[in-house]
N, C-alpha and C. Protein backbone atom coordinates (compact mmCIF):
# COMPACT_ATOMS: atom_id res chain seq x y z
N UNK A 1 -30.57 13.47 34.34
CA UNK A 1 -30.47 12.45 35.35
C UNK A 1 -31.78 11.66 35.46
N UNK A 2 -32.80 12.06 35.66
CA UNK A 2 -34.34 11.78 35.19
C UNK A 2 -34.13 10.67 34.17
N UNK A 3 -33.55 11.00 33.16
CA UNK A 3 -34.01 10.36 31.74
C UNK A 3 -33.22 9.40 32.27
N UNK A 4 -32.23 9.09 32.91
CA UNK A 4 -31.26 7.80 32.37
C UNK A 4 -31.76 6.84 34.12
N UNK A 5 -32.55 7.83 34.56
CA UNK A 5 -32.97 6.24 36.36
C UNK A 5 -34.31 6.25 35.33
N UNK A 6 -34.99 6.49 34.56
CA UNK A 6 -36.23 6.30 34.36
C UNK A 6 -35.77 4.88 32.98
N UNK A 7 -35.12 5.54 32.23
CA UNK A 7 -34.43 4.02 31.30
C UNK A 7 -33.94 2.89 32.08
N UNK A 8 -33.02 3.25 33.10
CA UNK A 8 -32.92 2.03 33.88
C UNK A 8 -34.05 1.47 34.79
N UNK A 9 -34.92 1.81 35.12
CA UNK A 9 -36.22 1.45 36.04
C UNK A 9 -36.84 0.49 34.60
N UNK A 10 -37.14 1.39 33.74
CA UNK A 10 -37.98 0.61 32.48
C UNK A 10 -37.25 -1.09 32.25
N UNK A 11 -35.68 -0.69 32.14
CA UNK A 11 -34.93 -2.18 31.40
C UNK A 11 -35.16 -3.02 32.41
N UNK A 12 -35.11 -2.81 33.57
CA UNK A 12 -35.31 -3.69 34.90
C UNK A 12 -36.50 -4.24 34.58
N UNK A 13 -37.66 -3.53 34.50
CA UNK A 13 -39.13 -4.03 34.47
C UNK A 13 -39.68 -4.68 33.53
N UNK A 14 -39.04 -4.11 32.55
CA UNK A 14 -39.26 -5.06 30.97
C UNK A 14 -38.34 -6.58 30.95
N UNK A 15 -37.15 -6.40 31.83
CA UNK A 15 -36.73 -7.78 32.00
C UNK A 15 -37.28 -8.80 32.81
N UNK A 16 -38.11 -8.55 33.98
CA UNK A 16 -38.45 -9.22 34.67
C UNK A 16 -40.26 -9.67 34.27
N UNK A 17 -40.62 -8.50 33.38
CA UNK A 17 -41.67 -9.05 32.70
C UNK A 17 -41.45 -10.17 31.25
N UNK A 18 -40.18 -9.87 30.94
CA UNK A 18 -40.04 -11.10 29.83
C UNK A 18 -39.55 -12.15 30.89
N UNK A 19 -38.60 -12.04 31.89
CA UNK A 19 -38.46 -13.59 32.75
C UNK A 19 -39.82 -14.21 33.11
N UNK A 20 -40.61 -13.72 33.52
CA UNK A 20 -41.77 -14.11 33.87
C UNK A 20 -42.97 -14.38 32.76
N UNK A 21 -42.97 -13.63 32.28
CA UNK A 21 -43.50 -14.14 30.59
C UNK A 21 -42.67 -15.93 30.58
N UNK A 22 -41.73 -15.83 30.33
CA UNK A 22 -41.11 -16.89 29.89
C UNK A 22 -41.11 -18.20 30.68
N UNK A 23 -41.45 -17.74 32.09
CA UNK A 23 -41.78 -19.36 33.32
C UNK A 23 -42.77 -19.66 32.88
N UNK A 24 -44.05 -18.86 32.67
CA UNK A 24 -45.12 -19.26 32.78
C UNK A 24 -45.79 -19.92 31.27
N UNK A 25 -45.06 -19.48 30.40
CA UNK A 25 -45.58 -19.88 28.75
C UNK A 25 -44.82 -21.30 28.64
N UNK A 26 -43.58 -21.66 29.31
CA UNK A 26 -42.80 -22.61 28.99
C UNK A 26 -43.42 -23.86 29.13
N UNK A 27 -43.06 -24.79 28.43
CA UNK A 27 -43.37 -26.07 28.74
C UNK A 27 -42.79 -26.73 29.95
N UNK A 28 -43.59 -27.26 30.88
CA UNK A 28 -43.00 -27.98 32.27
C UNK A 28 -42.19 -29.07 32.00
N UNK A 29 -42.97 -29.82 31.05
CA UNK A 29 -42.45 -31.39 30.84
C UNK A 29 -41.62 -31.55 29.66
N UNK A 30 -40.03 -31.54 29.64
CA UNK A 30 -39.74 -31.77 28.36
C UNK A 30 -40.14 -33.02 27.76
N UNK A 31 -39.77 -33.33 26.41
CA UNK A 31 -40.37 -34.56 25.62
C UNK A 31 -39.28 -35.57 25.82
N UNK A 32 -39.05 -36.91 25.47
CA UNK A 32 -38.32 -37.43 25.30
C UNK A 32 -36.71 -36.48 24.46
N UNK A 33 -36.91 -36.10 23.03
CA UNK A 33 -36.42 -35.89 22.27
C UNK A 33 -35.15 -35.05 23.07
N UNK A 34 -35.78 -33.79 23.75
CA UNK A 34 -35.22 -33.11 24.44
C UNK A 34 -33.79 -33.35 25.63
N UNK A 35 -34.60 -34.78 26.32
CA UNK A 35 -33.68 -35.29 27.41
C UNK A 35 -32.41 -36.37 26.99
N UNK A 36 -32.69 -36.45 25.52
CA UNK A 36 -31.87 -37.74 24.99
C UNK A 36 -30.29 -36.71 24.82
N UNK A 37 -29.75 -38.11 24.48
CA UNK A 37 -27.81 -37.79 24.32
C UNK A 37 -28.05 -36.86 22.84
N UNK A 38 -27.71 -35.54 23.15
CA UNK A 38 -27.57 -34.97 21.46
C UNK A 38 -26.26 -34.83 20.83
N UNK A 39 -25.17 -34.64 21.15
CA UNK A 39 -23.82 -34.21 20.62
C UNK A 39 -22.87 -34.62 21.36
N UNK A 40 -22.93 -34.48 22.74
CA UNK A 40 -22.14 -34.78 23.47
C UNK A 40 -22.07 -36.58 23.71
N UNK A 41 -22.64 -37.04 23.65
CA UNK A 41 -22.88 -38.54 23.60
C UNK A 41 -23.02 -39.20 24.80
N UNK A 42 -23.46 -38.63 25.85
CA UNK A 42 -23.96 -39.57 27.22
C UNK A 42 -24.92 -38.84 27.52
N UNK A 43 -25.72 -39.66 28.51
CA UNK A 43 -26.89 -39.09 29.01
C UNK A 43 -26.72 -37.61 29.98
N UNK A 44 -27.34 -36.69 29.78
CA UNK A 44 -27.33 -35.92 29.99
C UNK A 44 -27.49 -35.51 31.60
N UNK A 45 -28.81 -37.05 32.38
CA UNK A 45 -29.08 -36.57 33.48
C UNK A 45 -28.44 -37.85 34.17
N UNK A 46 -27.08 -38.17 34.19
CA UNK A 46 -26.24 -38.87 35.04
C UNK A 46 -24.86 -38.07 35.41
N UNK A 47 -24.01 -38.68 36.61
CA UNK A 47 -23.08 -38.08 37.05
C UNK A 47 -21.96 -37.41 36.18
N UNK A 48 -21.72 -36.50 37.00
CA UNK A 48 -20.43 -35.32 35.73
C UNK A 48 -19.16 -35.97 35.90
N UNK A 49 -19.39 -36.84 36.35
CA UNK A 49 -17.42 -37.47 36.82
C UNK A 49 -17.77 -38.78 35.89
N UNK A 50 -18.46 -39.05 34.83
CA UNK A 50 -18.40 -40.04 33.80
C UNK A 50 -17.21 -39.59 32.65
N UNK A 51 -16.69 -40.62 32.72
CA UNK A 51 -15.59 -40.71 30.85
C UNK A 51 -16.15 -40.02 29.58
N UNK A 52 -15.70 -39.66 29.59
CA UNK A 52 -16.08 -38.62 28.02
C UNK A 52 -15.19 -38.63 27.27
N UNK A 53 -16.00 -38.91 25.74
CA UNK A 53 -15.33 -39.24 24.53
C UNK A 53 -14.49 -38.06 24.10
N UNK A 54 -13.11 -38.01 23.53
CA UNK A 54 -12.47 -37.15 23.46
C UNK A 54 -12.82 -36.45 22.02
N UNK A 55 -13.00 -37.80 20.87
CA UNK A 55 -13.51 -36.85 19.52
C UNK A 55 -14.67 -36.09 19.90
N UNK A 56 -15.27 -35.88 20.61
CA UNK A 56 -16.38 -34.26 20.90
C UNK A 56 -15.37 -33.15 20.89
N UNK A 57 -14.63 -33.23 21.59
CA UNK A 57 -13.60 -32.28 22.28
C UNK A 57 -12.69 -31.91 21.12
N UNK A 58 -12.40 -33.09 20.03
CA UNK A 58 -11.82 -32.64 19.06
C UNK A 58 -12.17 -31.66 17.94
N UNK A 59 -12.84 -32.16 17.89
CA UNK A 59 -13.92 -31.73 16.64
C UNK A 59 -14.57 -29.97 17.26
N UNK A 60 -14.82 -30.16 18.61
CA UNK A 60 -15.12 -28.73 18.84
C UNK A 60 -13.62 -27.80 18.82
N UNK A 61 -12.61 -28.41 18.98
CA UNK A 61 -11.53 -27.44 18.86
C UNK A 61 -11.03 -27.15 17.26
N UNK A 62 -11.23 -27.93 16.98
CA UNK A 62 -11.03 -27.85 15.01
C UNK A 62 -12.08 -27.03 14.83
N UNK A 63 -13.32 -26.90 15.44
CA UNK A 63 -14.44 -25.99 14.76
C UNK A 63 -13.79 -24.67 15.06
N UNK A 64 -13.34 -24.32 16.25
CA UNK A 64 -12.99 -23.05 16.92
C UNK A 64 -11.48 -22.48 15.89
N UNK A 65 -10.83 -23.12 15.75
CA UNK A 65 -9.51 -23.14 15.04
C UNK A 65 -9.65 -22.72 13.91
N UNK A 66 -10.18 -23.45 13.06
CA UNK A 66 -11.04 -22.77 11.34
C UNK A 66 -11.57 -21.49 11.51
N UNK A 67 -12.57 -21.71 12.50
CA UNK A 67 -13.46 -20.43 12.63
C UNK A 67 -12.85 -19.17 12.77
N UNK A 68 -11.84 -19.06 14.15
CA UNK A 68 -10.40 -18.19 14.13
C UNK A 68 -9.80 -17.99 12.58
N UNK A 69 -9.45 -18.97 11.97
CA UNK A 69 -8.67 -18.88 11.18
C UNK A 69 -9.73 -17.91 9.90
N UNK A 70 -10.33 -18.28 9.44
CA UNK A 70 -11.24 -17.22 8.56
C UNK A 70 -11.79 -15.84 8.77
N UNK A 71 -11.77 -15.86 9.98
CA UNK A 71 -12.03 -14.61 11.06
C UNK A 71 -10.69 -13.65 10.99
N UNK A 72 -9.48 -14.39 10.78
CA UNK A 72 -8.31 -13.85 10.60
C UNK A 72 -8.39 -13.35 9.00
N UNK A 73 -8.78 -13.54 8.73
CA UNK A 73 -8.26 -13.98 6.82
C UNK A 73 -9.59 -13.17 5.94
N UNK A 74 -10.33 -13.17 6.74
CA UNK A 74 -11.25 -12.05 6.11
C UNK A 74 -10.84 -10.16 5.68
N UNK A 75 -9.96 -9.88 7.40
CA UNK A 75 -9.93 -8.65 7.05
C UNK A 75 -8.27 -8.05 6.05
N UNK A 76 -7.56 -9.53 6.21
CA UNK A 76 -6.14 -9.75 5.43
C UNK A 76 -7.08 -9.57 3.57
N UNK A 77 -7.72 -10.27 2.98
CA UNK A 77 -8.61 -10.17 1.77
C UNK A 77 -9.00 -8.82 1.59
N UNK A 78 -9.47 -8.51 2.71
CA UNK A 78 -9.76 -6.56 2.39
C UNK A 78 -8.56 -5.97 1.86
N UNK A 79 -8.10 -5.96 3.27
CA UNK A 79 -6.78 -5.23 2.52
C UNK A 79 -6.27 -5.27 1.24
N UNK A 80 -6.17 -6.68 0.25
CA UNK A 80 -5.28 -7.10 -0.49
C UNK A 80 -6.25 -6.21 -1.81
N UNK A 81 -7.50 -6.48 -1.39
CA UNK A 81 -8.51 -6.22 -2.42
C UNK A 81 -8.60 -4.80 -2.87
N UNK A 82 -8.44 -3.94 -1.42
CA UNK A 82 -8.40 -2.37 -1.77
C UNK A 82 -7.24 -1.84 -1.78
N UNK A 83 -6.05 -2.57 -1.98
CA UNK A 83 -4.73 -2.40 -2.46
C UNK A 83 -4.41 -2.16 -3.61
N UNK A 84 -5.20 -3.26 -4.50
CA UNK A 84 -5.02 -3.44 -5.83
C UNK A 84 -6.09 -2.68 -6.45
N UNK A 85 -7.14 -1.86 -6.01
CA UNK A 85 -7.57 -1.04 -7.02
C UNK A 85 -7.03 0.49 -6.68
């Protein structure tokens, strides 16, 4: 019982020393580069009730769809592979 409040005391403390590690090393000011439109294609720091382009939305569901789909089809190839020897 010892061993497992003393692991959890540690993960607590080691997390809050990397959160805090991490405020203080960070950069305050992002750069331009940072705040610009990257993928999504509007500005990032205007209202959430703006029109949004639907090919983002497409293109991320075709990514997800493939990705599924090979994810499927990988462990179907096993099989077929250690069938035949």
């Amino acid at each position: 019982m010892l061993e497992l409040f003393s692991f959890i005391v540690f993960s607590i403390l080691l997390s809050l020393l990397i959160c805090l590690a991490s405020f203080f090393i960070a950069i305050k000011r992002p750069y331009s580069e940072k705040v610009s439109a990257y993928e999504c294609g509007f500005d990032p720091f205007i209202g959430s009730r703006n029109k949004f382009e639907v090919k983002f939305f497409l293109i991320g569901i075709l990514f997800l769809v493939f990705d599924l789909e090979i994810s499927l089809l990988f462990p179907w190839v096993q099989i077929v592979i250690q069938s035949n020897f």
